[in-house]
N, C-alpha and C. Protein backbone atom coordinates (compact mmCIF):
# COMPACT_ATOMS: atom_id res chain seq x y z
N UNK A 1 265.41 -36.07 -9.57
CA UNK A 1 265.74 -37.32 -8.94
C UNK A 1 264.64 -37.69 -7.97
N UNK A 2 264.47 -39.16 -8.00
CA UNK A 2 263.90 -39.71 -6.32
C UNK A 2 264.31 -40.06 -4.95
N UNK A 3 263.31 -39.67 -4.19
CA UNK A 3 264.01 -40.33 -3.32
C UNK A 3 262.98 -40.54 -2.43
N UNK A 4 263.49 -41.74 -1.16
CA UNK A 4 262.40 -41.86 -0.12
C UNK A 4 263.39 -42.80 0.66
N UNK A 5 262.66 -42.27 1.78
CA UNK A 5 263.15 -42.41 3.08
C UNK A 5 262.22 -42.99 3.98
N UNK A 6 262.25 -44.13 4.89
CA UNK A 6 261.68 -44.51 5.34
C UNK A 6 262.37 -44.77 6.86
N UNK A 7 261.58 -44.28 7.92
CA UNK A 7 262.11 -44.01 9.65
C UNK A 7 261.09 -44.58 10.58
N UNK A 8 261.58 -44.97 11.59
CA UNK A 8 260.51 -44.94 12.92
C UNK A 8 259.80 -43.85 12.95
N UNK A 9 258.44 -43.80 13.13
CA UNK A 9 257.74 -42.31 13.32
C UNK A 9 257.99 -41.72 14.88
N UNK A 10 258.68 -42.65 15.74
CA UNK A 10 258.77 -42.08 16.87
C UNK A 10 260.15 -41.77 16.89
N UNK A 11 260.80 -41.34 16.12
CA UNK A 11 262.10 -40.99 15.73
C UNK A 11 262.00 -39.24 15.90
N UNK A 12 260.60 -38.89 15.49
CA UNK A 12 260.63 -37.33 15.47
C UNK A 12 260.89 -37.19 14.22
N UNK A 13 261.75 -37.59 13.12
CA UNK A 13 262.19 -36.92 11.77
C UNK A 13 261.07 -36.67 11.01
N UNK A 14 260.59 -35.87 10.27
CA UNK A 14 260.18 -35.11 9.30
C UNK A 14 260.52 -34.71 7.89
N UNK A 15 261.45 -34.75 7.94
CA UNK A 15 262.27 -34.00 6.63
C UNK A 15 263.80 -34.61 6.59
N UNK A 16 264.34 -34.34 5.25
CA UNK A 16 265.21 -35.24 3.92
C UNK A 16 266.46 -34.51 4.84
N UNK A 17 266.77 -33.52 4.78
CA UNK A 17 267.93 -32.67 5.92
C UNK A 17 267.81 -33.11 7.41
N UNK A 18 266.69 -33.62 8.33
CA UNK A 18 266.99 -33.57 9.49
C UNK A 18 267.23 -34.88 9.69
N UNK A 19 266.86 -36.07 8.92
CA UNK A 19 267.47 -37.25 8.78
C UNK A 19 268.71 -37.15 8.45
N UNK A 20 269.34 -36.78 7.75
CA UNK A 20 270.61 -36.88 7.47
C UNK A 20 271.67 -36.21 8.78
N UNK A 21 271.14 -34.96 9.00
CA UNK A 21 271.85 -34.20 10.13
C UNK A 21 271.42 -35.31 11.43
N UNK A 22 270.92 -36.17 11.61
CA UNK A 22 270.45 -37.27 12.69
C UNK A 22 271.62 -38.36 12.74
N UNK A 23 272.22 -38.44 11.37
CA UNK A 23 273.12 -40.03 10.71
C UNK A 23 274.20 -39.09 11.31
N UNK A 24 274.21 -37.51 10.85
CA UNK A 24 275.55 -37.19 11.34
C UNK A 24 276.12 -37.48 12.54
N UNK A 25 275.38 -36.62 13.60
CA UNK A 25 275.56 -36.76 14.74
C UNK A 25 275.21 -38.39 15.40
N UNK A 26 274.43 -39.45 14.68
CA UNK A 26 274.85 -40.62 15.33
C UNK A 26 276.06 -41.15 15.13
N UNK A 27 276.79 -40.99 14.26
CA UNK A 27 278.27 -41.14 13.57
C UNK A 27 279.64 -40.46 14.13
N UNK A 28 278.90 -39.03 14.76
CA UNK A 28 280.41 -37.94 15.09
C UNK A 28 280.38 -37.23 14.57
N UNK A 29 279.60 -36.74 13.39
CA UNK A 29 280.26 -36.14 12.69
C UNK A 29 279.46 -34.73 12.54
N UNK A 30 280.48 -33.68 12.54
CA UNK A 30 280.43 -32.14 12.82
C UNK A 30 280.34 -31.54 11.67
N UNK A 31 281.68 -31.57 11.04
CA UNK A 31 281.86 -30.90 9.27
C UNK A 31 282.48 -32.16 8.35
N UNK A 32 282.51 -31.82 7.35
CA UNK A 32 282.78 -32.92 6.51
C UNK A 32 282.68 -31.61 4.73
N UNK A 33 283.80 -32.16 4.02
CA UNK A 33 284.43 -31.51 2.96
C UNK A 33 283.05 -31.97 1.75
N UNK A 34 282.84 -31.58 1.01
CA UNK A 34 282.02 -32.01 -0.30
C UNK A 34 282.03 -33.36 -0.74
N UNK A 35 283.15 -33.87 -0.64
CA UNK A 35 283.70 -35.13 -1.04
C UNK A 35 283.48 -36.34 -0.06
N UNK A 36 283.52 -35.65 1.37
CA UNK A 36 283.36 -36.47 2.36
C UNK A 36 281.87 -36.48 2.42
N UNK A 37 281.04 -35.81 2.61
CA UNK A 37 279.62 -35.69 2.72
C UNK A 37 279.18 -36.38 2.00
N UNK A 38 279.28 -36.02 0.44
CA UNK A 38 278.65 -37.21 -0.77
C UNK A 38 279.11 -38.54 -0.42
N UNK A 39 280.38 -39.12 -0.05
CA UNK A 39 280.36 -40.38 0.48
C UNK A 39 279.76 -41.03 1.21
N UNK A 40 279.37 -39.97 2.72
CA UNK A 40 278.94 -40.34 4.03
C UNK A 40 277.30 -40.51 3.04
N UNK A 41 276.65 -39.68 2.34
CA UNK A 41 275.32 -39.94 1.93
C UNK A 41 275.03 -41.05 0.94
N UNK A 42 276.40 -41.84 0.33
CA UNK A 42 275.89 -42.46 -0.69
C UNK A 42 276.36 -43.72 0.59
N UNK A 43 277.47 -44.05 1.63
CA UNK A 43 277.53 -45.55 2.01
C UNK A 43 276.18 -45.33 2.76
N UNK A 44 275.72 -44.30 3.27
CA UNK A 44 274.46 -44.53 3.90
C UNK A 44 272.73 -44.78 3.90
N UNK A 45 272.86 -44.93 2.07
CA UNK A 45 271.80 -44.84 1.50
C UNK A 45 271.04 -43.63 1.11
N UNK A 46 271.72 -42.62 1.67
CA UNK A 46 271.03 -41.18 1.63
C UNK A 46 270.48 -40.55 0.21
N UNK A 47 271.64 -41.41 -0.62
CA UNK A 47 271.74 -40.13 -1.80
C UNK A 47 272.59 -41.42 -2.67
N UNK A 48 272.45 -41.02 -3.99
CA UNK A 48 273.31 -41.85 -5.11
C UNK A 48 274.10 -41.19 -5.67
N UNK A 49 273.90 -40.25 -6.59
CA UNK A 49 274.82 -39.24 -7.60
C UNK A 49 274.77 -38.16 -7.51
N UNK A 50 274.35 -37.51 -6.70
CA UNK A 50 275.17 -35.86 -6.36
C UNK A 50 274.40 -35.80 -4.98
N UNK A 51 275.39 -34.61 -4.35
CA UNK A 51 274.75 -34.00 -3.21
C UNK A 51 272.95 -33.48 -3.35
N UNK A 52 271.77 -33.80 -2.80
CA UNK A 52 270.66 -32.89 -3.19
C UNK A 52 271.13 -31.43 -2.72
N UNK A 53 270.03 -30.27 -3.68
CA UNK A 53 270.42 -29.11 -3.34
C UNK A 53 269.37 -28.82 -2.33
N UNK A 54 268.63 -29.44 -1.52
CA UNK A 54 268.36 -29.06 -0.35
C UNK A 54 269.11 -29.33 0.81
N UNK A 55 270.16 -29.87 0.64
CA UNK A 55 271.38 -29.87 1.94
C UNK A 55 272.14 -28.97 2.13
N UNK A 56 272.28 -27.96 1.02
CA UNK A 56 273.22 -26.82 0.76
C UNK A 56 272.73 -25.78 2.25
N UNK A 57 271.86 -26.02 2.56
CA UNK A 57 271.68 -24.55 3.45
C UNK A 57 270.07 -25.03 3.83
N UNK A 58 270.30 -25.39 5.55
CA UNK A 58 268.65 -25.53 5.43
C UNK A 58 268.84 -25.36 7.73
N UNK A 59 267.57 -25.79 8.16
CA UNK A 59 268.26 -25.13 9.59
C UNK A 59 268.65 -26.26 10.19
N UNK A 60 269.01 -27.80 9.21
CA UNK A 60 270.03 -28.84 10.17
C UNK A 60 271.23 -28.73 10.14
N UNK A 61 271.80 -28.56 8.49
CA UNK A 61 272.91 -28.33 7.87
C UNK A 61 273.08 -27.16 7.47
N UNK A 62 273.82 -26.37 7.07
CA UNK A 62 275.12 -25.74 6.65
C UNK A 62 276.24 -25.27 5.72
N UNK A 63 275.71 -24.77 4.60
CA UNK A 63 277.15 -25.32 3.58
C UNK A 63 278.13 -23.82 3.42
N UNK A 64 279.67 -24.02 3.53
CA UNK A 64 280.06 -22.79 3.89
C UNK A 64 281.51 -23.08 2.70
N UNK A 65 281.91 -22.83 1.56
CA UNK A 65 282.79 -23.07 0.61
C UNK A 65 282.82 -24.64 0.22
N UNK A 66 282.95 -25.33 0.63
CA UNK A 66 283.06 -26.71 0.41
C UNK A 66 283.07 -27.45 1.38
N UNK A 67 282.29 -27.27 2.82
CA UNK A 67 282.22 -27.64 3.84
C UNK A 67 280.56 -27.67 4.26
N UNK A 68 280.32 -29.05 4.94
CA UNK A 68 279.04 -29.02 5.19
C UNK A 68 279.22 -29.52 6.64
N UNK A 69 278.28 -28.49 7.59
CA UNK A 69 278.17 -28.63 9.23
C UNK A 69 277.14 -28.65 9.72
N UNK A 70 277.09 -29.56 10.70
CA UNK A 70 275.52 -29.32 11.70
C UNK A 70 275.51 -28.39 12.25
N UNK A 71 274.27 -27.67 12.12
CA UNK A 71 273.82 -26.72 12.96
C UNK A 71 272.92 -26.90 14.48
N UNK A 72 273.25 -26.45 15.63
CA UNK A 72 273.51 -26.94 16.65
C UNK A 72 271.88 -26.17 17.11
């Protein structure tokens, strides 16, 4: 798949996980179920048809059975 992302460079972001873990926490949001996550990434432009497998486990996010969390 593609993808691209486009940010303020004075935003600090770098990378496809720390943008997203950025939307989280501007939003509230801590953990979120498989189902909830793929939503939160597709109304947000993040993502279209599946979770990427670099969100599974990286040092913004988290994935722990079917739960995805920011890492603090």
């Amino acid at each position: 798949y593609q993808k691209g992302i486009l940010v303020m460079s004075d935003r600090g972001l770098i990378s496809y996980p720390q943008v997203v873990a950025h939307k989280m926490r501007q939003y509230g949001y801590e953990t979120m179920s498989e189902s909830q996550f793929f939503s939160f990434l597709v109304v947000n432009n993040l993502a279209r048809k599946a979770i990427p497998n670099e969100l599974g486990n990286n040092e913004y996010i988290k994935k722990a059975g079917d739960k995805y969390s920011l890492i603090y």
